[in-house]
C-alpha atoms as a PDB file:
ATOM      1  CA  UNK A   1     161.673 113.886  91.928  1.00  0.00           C
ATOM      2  CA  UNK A   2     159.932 111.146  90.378  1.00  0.00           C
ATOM      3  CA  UNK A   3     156.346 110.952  89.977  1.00  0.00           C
ATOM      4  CA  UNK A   4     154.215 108.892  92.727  1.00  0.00           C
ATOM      5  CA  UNK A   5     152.477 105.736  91.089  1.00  0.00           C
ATOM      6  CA  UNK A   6     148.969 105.490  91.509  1.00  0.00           C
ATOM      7  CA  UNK A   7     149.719 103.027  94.530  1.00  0.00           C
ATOM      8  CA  UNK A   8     151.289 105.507  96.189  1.00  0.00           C
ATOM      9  CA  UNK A   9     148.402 108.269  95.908  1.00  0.00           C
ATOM     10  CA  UNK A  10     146.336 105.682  96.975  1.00  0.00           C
ATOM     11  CA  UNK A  11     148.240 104.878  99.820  1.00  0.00           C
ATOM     12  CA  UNK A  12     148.484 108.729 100.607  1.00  0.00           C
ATOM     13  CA  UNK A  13     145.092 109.599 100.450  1.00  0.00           C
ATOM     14  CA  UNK A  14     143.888 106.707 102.584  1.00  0.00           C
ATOM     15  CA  UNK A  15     146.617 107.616 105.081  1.00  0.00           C
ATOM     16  CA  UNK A  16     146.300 111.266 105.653  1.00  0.00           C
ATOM     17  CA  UNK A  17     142.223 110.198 105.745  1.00  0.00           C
ATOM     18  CA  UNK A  18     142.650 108.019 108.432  1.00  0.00           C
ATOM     19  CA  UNK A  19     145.264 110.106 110.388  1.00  0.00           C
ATOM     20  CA  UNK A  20     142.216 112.916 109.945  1.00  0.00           C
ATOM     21  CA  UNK A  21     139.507 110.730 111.758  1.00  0.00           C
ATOM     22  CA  UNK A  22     136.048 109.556 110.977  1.00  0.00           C
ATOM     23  CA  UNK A  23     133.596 112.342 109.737  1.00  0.00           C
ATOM     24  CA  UNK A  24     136.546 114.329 109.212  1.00  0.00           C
ATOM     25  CA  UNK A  25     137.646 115.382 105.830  1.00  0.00           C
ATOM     26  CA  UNK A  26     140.877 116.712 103.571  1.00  0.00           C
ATOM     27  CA  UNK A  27     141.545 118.312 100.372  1.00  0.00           C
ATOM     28  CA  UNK A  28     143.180 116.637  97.552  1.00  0.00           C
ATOM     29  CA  UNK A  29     145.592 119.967  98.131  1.00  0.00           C
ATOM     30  CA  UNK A  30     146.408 118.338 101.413  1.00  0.00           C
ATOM     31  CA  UNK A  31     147.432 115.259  99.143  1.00  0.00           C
ATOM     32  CA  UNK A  32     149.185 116.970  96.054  1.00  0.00           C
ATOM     33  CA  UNK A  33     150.963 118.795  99.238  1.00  0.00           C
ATOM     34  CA  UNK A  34     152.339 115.841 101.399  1.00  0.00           C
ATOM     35  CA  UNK A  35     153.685 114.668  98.272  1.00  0.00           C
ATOM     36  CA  UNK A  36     155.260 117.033  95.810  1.00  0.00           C
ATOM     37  CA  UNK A  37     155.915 119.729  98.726  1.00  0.00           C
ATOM     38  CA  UNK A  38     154.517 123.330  99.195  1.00  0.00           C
ATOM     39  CA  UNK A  39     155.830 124.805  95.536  1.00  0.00           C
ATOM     40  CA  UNK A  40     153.281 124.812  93.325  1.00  0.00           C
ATOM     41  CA  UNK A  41     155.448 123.049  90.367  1.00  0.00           C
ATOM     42  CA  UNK A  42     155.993 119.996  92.960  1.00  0.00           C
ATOM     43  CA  UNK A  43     152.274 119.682  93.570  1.00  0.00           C
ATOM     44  CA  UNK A  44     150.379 120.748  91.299  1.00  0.00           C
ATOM     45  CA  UNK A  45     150.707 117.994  88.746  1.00  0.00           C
ATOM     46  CA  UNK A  46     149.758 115.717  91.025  1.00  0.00           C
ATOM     47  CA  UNK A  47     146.262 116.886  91.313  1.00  0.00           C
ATOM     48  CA  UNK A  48     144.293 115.429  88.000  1.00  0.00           C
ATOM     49  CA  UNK A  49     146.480 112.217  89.226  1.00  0.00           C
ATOM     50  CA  UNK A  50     144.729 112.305  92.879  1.00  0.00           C
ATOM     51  CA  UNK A  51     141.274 113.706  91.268  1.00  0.00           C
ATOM     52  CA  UNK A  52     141.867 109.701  88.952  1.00  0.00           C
ATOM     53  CA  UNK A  53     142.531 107.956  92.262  1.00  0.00           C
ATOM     54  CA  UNK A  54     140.205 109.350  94.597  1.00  0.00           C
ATOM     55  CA  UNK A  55     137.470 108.276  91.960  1.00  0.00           C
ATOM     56  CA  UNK A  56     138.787 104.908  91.995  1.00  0.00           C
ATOM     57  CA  UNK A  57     138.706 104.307  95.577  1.00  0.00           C
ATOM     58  CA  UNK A  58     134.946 106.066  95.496  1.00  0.00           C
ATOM     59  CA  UNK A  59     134.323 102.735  93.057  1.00  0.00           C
ATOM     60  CA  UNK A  60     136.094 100.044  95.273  1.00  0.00           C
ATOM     61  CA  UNK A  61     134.348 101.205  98.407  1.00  0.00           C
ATOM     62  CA  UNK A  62     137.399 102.430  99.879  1.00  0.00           C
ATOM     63  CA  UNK A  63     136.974 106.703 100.222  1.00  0.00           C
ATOM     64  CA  UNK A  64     133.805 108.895 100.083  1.00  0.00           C
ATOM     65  CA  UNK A  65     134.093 112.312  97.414  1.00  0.00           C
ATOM     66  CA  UNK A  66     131.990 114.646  98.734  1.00  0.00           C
ATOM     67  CA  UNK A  67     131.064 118.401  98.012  1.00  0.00           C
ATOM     68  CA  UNK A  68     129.081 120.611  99.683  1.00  0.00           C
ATOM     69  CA  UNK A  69     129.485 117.847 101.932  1.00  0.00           C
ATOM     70  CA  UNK A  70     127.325 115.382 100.493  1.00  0.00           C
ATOM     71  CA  UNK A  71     128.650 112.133  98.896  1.00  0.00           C
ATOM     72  CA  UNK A  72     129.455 112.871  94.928  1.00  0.00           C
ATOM     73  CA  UNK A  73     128.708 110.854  92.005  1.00  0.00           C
ATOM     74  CA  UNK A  74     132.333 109.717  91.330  1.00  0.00           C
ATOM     75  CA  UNK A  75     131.704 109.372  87.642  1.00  0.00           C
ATOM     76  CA  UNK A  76     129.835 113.311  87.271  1.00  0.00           C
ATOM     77  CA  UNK A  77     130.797 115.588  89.554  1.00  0.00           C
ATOM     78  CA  UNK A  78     132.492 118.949  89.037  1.00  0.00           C
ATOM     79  CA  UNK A  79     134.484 121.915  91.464  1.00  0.00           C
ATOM     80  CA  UNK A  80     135.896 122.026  95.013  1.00  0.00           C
ATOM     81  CA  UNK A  81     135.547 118.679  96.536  1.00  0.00           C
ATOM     82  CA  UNK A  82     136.685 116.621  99.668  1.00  0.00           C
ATOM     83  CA  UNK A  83     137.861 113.407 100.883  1.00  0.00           C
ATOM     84  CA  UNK A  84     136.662 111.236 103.423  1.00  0.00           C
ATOM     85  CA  UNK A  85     136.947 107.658 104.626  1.00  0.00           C
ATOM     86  CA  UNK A  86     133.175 105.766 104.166  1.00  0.00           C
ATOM     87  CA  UNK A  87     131.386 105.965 107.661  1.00  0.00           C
ATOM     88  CA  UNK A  88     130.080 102.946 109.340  1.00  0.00           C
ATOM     89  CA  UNK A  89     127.226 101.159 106.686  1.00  0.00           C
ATOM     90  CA  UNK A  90     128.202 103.600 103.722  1.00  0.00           C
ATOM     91  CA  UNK A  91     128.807 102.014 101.072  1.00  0.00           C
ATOM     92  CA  UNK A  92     129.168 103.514  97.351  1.00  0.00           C
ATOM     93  CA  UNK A  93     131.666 100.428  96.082  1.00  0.00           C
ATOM     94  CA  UNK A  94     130.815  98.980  92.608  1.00  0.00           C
ATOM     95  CA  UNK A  95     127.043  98.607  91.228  1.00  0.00           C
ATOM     96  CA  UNK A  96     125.931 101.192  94.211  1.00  0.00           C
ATOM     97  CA  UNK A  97     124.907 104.832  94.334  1.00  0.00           C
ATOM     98  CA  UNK A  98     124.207 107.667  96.943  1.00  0.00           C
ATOM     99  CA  UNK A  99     120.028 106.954  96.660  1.00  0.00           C
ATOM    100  CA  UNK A 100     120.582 103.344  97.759  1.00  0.00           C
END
């Protein structure tokens, strides 16, 4: 198997976010998983990959990071975290932050 480009984790993570539903939220498991398959060799390299991605789309405005289900600084956060699409007037794309 050949390893997905950062398009296509992209691409992954904003589909399975979408196919979830606004408010609703999924694991970067759920991504490493869709991908690379329920055996832990197939998806667990993927997940520093998503972890790189999911912070990118954080900075383009594009996905929400939370944990403990509050938005995350995508530059400083650590542990379990989720994935969400931004709600209606969120916005935490470049030059923004959760206190504006």
């Amino acid at each position: 198997m050949t390893r997905p480009t950062d398009e296509d984790l992209a691409e992954t993570i904003l589909h399975l976010a979408a196919e979830r539903g606004d408010g609703r939220t999924l694991g970067p498991m759920d991504v490493a998983r869709s991908l690379g398959g329920d055996h832990p060799d197939g998806w667990r390299p993927l997940m520093q990959p998503i972890r790189r991605v999911a912070v990118q789309l954080m900075k383009d405005g594009r996905l929400v990071i939370t944990r403990k289900g509050r938005p995350v600084d995508p530059d400083d956060f650590r542990g379990v975290y989720r994935l969400r699409l931004p709600e209606a007037g969120e916005d935490y794309g470049p030059g923004k932050s959760e206190s504006e």
